[in-house]
Protein backbone atom coordinates (compact mmCIF):
# COMPACT_ATOMS: atom_id res chain seq x y z
CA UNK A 1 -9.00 11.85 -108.91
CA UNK A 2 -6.79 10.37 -110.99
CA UNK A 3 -4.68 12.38 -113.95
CA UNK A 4 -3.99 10.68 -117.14
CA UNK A 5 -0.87 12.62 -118.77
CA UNK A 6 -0.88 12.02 -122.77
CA UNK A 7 2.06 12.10 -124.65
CA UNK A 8 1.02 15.65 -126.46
CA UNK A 9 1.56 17.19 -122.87
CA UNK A 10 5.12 16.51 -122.81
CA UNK A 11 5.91 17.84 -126.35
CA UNK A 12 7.36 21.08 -124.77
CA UNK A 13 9.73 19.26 -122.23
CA UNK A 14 7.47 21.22 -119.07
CA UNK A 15 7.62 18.92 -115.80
CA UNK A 16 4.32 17.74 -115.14
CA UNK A 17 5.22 19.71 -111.29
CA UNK A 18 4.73 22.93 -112.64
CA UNK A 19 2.03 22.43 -114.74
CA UNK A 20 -0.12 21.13 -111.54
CA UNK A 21 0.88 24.25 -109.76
CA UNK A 22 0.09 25.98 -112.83
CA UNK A 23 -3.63 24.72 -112.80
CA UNK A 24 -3.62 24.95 -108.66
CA UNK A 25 -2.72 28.66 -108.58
CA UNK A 26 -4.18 29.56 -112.02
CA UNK A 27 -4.74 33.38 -112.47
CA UNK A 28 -7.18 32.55 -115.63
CA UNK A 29 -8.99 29.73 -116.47
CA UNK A 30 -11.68 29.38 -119.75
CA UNK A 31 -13.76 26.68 -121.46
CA UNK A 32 -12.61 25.10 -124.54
CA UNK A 33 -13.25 22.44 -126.98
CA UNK A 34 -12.45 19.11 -126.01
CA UNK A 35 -10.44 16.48 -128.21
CA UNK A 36 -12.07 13.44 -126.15
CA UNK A 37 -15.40 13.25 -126.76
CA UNK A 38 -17.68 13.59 -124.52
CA UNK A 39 -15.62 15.17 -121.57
CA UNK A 40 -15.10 19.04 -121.20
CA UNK A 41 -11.94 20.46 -120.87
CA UNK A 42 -10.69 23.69 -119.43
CA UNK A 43 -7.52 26.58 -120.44
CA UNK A 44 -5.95 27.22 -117.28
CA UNK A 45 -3.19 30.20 -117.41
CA UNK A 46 -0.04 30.56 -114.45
CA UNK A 47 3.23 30.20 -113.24
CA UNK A 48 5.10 26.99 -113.32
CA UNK A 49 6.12 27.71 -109.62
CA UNK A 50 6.28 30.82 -107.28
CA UNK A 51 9.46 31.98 -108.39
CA UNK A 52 8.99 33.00 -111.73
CA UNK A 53 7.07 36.09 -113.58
CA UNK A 54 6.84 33.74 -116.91
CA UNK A 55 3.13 31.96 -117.67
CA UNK A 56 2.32 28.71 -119.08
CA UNK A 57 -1.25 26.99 -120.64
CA UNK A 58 -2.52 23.74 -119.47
CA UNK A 59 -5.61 22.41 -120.86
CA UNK A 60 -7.39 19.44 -118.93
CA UNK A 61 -10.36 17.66 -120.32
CA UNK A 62 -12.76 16.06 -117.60
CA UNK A 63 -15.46 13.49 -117.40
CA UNK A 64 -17.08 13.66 -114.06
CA UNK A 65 -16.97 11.94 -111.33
CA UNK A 66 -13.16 11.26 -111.29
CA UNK A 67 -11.84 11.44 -114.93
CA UNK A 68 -8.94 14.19 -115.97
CA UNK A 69 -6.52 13.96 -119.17
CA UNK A 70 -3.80 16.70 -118.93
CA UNK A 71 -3.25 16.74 -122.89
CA UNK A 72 -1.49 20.29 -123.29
CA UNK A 73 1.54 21.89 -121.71
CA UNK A 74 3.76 24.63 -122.88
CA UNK A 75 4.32 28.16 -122.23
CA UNK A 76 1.52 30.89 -122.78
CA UNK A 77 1.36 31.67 -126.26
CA UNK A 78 -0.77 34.76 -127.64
CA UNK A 79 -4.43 32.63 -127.97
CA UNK A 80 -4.74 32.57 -124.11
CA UNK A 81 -2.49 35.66 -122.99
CA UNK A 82 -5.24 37.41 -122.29
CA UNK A 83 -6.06 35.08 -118.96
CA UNK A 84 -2.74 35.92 -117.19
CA UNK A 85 -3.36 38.45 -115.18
C-alpha cells in the first residue's frame, strides 16, 4: 500500500520513521472524521521509537483497497491522551 505524506504532517518537524512505528506499535487507536472525502481515517496514539516514554498522534485517512494519506503528526496533545496507555 502506498502512503501519501501531505504537507500538514510535517508541520511539527516529526520524521515520518517514527510516526510509522508510531502507527505499527500503537497502544490506542480511534475513528475520526476524515478531511478527504470519502475515505475514513483513524487516531493512532505511541512512541516515536522504543526508546522513549514520550507519545505522539498520527491520523491516517484510508480508501480501501490500497489508499492511505498520513495528514497529521505531532506529539500527543490532551484530545487523544486518553489512548496512550
Amino acid at each position: 500500500m502506498p502512503i501519501n505524506w501531505t504537507s500538514s504532517s510535517d508541520k511539527h518537524g516529526i520524521p515520518h520513521e517514527d510516526a510509522l512505528y508510531a502507527i505499527s506499535n500503537a497502544t490506542g487507536t480511534q475513528p475520526t472524521r476524515s478531511t478527504i472525502p470519502g475515505w475514513t481515517a483513524t487516531v493512532y496514539v505511541g512512541h516515536p521509537h522504543a526508546q522513549t516514554d514520550r507519545y505522539i498522534e498520527v491520523i491516517v485517512a484510508t480508501r480501501p483497497p490500497r489508499d492511505m494519506t498520513i495528514f497529521h503528526v505531532m506529539p500527543l496533545s490532551d484530545l487523544y491522551r486518553h489512548l496512550a496507555s
